[in-house]
N, C-alpha and C. Protein backbone atom coordinates (compact mmCIF):
# COMPACT_ATOMS: atom_id res chain seq x y z
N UNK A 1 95.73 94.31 103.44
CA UNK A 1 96.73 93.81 102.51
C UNK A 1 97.68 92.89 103.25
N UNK A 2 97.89 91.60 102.54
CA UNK A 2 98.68 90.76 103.60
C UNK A 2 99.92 91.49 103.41
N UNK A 3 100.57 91.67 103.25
CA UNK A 3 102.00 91.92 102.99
C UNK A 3 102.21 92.69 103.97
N UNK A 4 101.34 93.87 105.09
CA UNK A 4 101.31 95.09 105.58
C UNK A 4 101.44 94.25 107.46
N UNK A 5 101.16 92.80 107.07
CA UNK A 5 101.45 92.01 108.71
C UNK A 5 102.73 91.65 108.65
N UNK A 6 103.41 91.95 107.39
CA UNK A 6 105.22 92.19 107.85
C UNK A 6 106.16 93.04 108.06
N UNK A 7 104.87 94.34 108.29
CA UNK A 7 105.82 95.48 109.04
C UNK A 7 105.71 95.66 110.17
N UNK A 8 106.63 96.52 110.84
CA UNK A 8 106.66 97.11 111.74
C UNK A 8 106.92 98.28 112.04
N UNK A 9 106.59 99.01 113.07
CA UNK A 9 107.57 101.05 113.70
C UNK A 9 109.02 100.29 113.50
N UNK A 10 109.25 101.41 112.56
CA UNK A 10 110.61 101.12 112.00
C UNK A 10 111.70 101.67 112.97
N UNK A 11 111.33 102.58 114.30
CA UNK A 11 111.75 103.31 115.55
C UNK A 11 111.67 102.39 116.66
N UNK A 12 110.59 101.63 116.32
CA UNK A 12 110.35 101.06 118.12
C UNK A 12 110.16 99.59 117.81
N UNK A 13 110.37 99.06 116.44
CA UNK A 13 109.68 97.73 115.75
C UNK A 13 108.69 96.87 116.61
N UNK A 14 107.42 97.99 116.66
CA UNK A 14 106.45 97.18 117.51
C UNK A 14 105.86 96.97 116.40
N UNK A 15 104.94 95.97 116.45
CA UNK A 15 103.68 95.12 115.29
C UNK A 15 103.06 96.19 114.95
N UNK A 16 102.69 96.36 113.77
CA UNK A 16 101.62 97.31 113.70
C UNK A 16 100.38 96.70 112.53
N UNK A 17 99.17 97.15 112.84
CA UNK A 17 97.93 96.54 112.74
C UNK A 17 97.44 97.30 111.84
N UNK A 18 97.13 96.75 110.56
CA UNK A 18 95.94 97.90 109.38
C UNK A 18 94.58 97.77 109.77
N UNK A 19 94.22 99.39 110.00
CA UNK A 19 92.80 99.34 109.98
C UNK A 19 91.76 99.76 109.11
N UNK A 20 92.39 99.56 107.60
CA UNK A 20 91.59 100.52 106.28
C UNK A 20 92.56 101.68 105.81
N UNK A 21 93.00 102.36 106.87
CA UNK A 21 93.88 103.94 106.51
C UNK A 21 94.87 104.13 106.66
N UNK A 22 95.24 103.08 107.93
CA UNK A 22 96.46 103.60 108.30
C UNK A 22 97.27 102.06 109.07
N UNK A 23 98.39 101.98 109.38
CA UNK A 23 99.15 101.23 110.17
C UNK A 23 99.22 101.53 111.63
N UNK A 24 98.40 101.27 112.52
CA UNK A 24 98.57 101.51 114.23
C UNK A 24 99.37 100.39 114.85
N UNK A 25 99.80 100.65 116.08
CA UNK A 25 100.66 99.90 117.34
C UNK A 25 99.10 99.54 117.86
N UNK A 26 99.33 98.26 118.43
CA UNK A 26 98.31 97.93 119.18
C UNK A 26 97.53 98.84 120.46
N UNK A 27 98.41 99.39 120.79
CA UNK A 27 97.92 100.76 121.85
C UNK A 27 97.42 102.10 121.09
N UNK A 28 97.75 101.90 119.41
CA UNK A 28 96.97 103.29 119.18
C UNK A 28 98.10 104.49 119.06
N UNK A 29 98.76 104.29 119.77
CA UNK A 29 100.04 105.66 119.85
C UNK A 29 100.92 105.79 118.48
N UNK A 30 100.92 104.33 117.91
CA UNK A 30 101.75 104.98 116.65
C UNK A 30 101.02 104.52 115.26
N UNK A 31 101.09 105.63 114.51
CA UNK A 31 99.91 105.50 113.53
C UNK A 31 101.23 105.94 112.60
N UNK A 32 101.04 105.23 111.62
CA UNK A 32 101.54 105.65 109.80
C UNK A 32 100.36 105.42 108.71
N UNK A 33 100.12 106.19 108.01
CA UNK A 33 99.31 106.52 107.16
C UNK A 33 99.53 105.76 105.76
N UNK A 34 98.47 105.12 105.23
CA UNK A 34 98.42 104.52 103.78
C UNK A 34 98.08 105.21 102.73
N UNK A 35 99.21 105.57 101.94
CA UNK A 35 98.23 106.70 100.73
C UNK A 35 97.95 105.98 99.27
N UNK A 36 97.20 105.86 99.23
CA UNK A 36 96.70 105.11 98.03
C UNK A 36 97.30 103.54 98.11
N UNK A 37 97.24 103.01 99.19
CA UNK A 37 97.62 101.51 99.13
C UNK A 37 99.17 101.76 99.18
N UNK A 38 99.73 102.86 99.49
CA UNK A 38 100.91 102.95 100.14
C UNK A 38 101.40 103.19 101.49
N UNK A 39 102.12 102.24 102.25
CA UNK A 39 102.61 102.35 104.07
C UNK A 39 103.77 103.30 103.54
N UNK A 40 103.36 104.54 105.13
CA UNK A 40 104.44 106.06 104.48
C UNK A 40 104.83 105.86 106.00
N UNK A 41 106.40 105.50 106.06
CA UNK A 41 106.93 105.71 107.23
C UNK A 41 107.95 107.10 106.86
N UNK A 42 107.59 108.12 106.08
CA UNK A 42 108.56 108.91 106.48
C UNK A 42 107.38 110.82 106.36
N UNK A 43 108.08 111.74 106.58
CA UNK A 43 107.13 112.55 107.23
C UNK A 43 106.87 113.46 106.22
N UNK A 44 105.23 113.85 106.25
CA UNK A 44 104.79 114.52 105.14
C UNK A 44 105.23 115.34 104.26
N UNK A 45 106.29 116.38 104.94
CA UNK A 45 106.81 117.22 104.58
C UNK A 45 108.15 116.77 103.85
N UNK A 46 109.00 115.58 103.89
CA UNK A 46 109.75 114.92 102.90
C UNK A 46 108.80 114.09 101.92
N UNK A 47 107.79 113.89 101.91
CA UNK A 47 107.51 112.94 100.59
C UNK A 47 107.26 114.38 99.81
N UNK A 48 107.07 115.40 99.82
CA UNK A 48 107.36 116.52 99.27
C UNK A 48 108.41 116.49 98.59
N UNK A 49 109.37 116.78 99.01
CA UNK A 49 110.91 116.92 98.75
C UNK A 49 111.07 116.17 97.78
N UNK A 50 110.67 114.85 98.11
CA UNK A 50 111.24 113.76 97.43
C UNK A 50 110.31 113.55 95.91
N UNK A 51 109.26 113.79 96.16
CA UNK A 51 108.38 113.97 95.13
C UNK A 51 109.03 114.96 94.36
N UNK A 52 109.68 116.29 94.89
CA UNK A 52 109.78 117.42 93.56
C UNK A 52 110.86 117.02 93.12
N UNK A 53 111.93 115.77 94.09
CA UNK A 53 113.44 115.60 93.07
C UNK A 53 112.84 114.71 91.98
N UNK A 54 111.80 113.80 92.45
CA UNK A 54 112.05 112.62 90.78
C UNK A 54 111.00 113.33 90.28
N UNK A 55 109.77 114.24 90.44
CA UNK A 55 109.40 114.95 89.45
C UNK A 55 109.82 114.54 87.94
N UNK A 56 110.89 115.22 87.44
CA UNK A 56 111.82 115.03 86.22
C UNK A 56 112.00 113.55 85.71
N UNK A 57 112.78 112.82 86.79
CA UNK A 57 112.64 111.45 86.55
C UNK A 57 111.87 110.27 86.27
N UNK A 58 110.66 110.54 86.83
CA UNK A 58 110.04 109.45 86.52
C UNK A 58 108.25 110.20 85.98
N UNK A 59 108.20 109.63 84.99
CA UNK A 59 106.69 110.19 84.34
C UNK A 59 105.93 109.02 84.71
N UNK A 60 104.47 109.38 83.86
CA UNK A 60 103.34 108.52 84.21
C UNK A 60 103.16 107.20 84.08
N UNK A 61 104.35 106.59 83.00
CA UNK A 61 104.59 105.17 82.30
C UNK A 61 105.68 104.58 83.46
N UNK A 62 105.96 103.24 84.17
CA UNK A 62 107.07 103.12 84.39
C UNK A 62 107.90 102.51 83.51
N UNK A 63 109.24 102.76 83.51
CA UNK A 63 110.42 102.49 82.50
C UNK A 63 110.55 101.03 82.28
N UNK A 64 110.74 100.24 81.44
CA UNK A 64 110.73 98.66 80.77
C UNK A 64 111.71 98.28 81.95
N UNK A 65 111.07 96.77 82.23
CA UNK A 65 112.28 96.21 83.27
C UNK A 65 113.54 95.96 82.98
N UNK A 66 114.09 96.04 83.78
CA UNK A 66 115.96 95.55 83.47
C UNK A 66 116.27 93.91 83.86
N UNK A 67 117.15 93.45 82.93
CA UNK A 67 117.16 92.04 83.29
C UNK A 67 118.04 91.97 84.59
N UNK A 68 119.12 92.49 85.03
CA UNK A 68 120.08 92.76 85.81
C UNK A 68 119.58 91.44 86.86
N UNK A 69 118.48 91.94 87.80
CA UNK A 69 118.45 91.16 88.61
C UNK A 69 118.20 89.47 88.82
N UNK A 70 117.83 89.43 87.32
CA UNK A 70 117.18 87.88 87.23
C UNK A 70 118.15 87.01 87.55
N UNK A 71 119.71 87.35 87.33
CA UNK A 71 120.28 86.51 87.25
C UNK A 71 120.83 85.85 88.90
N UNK A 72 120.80 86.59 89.89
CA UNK A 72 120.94 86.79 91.10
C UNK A 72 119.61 85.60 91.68
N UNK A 73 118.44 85.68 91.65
CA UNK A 73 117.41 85.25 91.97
C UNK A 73 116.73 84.28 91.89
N UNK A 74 117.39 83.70 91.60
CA UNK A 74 116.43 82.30 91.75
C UNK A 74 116.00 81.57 92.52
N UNK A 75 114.43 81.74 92.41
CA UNK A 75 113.60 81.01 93.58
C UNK A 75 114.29 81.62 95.18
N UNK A 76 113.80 82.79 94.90
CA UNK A 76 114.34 83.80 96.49
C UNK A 76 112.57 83.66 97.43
N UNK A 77 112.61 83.40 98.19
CA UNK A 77 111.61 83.97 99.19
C UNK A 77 111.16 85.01 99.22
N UNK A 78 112.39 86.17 99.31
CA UNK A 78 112.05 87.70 99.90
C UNK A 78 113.33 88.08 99.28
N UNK A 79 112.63 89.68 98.42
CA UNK A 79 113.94 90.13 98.18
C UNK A 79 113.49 92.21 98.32
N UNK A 80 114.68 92.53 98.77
CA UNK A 80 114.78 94.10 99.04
C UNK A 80 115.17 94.67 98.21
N UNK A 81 114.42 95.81 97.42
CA UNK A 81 114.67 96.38 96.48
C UNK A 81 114.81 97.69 97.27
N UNK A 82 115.75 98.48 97.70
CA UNK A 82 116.02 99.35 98.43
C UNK A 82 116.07 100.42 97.46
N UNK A 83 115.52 102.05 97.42
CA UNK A 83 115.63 103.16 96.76
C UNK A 83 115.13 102.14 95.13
N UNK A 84 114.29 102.14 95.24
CA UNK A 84 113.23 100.77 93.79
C UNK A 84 113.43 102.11 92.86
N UNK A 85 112.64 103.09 93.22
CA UNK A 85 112.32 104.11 91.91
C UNK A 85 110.89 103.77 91.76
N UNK A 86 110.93 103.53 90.31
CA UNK A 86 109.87 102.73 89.65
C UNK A 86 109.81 101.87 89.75
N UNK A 87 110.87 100.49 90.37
CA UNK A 87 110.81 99.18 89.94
C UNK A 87 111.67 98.65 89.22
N UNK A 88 111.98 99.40 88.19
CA UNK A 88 112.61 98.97 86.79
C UNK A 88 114.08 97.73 87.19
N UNK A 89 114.53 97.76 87.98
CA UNK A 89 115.38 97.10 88.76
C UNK A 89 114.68 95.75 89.14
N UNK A 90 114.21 95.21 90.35
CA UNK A 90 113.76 94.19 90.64
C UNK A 90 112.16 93.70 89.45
N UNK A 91 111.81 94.38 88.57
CA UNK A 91 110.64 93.99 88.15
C UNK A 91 111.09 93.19 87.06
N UNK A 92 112.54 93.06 86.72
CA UNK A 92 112.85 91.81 86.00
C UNK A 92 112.62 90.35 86.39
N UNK A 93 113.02 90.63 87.67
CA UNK A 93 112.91 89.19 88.49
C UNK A 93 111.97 88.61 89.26
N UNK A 94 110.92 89.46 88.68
CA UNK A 94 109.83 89.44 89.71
C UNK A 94 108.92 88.37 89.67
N UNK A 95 109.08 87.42 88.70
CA UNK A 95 108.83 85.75 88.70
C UNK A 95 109.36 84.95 89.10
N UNK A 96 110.61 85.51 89.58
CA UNK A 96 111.77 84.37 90.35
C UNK A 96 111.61 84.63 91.86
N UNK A 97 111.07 84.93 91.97
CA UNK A 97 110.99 85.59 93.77
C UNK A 97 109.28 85.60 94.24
N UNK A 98 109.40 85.51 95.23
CA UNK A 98 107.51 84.97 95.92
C UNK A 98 107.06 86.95 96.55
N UNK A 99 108.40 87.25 97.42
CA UNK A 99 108.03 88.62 97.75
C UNK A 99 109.00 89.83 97.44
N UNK A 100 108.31 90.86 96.90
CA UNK A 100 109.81 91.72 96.96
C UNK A 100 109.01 93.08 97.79
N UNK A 101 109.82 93.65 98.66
CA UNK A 101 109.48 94.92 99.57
C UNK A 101 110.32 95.75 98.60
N UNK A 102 109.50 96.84 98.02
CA UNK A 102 110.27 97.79 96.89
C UNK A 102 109.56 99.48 97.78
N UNK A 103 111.10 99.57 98.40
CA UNK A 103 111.23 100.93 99.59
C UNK A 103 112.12 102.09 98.75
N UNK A 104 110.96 103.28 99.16
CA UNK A 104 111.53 104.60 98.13
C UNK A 104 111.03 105.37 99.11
N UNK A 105 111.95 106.49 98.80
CA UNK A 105 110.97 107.22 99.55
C UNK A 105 110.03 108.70 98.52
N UNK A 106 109.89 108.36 97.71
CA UNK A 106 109.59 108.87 96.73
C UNK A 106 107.78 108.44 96.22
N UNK A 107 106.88 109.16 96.97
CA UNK A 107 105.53 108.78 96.59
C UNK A 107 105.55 108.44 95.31
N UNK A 108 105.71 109.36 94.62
CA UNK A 108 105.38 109.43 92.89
C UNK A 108 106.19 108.30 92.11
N UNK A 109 107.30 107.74 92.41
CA UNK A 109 108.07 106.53 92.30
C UNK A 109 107.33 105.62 92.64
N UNK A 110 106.68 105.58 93.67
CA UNK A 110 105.66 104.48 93.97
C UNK A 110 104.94 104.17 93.32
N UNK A 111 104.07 105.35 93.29
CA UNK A 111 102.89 105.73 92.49
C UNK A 111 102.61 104.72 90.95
N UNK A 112 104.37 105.06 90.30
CA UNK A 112 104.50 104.60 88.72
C UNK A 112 104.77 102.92 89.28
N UNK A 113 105.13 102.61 90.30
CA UNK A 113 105.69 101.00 90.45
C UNK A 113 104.33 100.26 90.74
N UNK A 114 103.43 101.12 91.09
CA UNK A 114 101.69 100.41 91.24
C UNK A 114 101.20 99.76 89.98
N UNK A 115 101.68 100.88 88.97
CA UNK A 115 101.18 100.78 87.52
C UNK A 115 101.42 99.42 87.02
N UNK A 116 102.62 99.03 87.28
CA UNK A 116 103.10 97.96 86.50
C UNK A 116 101.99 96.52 86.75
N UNK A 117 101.44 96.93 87.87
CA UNK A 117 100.59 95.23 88.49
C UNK A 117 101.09 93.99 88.71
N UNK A 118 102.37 94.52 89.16
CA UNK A 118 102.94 93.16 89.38
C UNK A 118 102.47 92.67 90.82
N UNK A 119 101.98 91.90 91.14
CA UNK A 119 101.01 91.65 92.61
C UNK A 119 102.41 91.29 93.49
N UNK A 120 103.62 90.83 93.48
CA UNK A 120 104.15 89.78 94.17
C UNK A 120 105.31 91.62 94.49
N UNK A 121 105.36 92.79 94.13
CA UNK A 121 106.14 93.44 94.05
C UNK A 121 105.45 94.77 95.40
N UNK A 122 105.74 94.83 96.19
CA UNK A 122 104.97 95.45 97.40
C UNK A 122 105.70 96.95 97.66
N UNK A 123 104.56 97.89 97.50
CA UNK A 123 105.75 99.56 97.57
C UNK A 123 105.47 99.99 99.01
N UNK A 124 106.83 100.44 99.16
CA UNK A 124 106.56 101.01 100.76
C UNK A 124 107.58 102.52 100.75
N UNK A 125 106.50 103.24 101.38
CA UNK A 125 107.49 104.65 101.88
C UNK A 125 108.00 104.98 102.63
N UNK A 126 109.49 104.36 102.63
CA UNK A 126 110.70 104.40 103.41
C UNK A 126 111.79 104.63 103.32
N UNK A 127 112.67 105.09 103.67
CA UNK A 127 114.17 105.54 103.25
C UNK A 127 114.76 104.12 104.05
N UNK A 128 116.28 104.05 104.00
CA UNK A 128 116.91 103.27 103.95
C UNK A 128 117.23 103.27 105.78
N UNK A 129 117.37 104.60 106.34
CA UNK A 129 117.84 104.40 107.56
C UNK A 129 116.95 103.65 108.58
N UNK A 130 115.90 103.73 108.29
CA UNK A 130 114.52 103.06 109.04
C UNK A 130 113.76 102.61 108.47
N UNK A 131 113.98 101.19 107.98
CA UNK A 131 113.06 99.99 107.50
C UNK A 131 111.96 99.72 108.73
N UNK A 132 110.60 99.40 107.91
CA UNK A 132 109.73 98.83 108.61
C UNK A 132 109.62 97.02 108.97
N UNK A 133 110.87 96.69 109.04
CA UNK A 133 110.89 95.18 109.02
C UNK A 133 111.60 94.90 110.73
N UNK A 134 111.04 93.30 111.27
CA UNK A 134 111.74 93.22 112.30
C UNK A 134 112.58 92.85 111.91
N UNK A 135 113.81 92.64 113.15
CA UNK A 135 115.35 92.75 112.61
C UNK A 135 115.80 91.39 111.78
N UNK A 136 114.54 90.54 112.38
CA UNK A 136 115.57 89.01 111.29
C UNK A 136 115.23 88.82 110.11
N UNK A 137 113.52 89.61 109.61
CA UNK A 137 113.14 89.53 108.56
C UNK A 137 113.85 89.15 107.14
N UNK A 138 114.63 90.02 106.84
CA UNK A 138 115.30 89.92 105.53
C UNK A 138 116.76 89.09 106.12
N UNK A 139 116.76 88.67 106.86
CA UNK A 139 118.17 87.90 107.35
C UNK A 139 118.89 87.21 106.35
N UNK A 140 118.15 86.48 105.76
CA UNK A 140 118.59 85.48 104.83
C UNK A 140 118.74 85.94 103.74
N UNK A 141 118.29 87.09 103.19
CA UNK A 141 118.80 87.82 102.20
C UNK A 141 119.66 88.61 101.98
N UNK A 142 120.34 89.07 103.40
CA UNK A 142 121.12 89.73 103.70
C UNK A 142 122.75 88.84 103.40
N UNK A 143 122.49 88.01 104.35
CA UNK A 143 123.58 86.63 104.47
C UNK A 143 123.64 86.00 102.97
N UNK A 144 122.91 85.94 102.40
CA UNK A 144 122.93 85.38 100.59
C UNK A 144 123.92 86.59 99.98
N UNK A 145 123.36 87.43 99.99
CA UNK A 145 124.02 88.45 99.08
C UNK A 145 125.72 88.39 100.07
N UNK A 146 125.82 88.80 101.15
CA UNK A 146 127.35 89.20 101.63
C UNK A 146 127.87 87.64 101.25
N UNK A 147 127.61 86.75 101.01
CA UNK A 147 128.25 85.32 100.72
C UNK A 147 128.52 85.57 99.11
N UNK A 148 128.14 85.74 98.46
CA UNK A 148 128.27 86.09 97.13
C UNK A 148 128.75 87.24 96.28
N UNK A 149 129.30 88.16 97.10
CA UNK A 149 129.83 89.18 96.89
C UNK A 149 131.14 89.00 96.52
């Protein structure tokens, strides 16, 4: 999946390489696992957790998009949808923008943001303290938004 040559060990931000299953470091030592076409940087035993809180929240349909973000977006490169859910947030804007990294750490949140098929909308299993991106990656999205605040 192209999108998966713009991560990195969100600990050590070395490159990491898909080989079918999983995300490895070129030496092999650090492996993260793909579950169903999902990169899981966080540890088995929390996508648990996190799975039984949105349980309740999010069912098999994901929820209709919100316009909220469209208005922010125009013609963005790259945009971070941090704690996504389902999506329902950035999947308004998701014609105005080329990439969006939509980070949960919530498998089953994922799971429903697959559904939608939006190709340009990429799910990753990550919490907020340790992104799989190198550090300048989202730079410019960062610097857009604190300018406009």
């Amino acid at each position: 999946m192209k999108y998966f040559d713009n991560l990195v060990c969100p600990y050590t931000k070395q490159k990491l390489y898909y080989n079918g299953q999983s995300l490895l470091s070129k030496d092999g030592k650090i492996c993260f696992p793909v579950i169903d076409g999902i990169p899981c940087f966080i540890k088995k035993d929390e996508i648990e957790t996190w799975n039984n809180y949105h349980e309740i929240i999010y069912s098999q349909l994901p929820t209709p998009p919100h316009p909220y973000y469209k208005q922010f977006a125009e013609d963005w490169d790259v945009m971070l949808d941090l704690g996504c859910g389902d999506g329902a947030m950035s999947a308004g804007a998701a014609y105005k923008v080329k990439e969006i990294y939509c980070c949960d750490p919530s498998l089953r949140a994922l799971k429903v943001l697959q559904k939608r098929g939006i190709k340009n909308m990429y799910p990753i299993l990550a919490k907020g303290e340790y992104l799989p991106f190198c550090d300048n990656f989202l730079m410019v999205f960062l610097v857009y938004l604190l300018l406009n605040i």
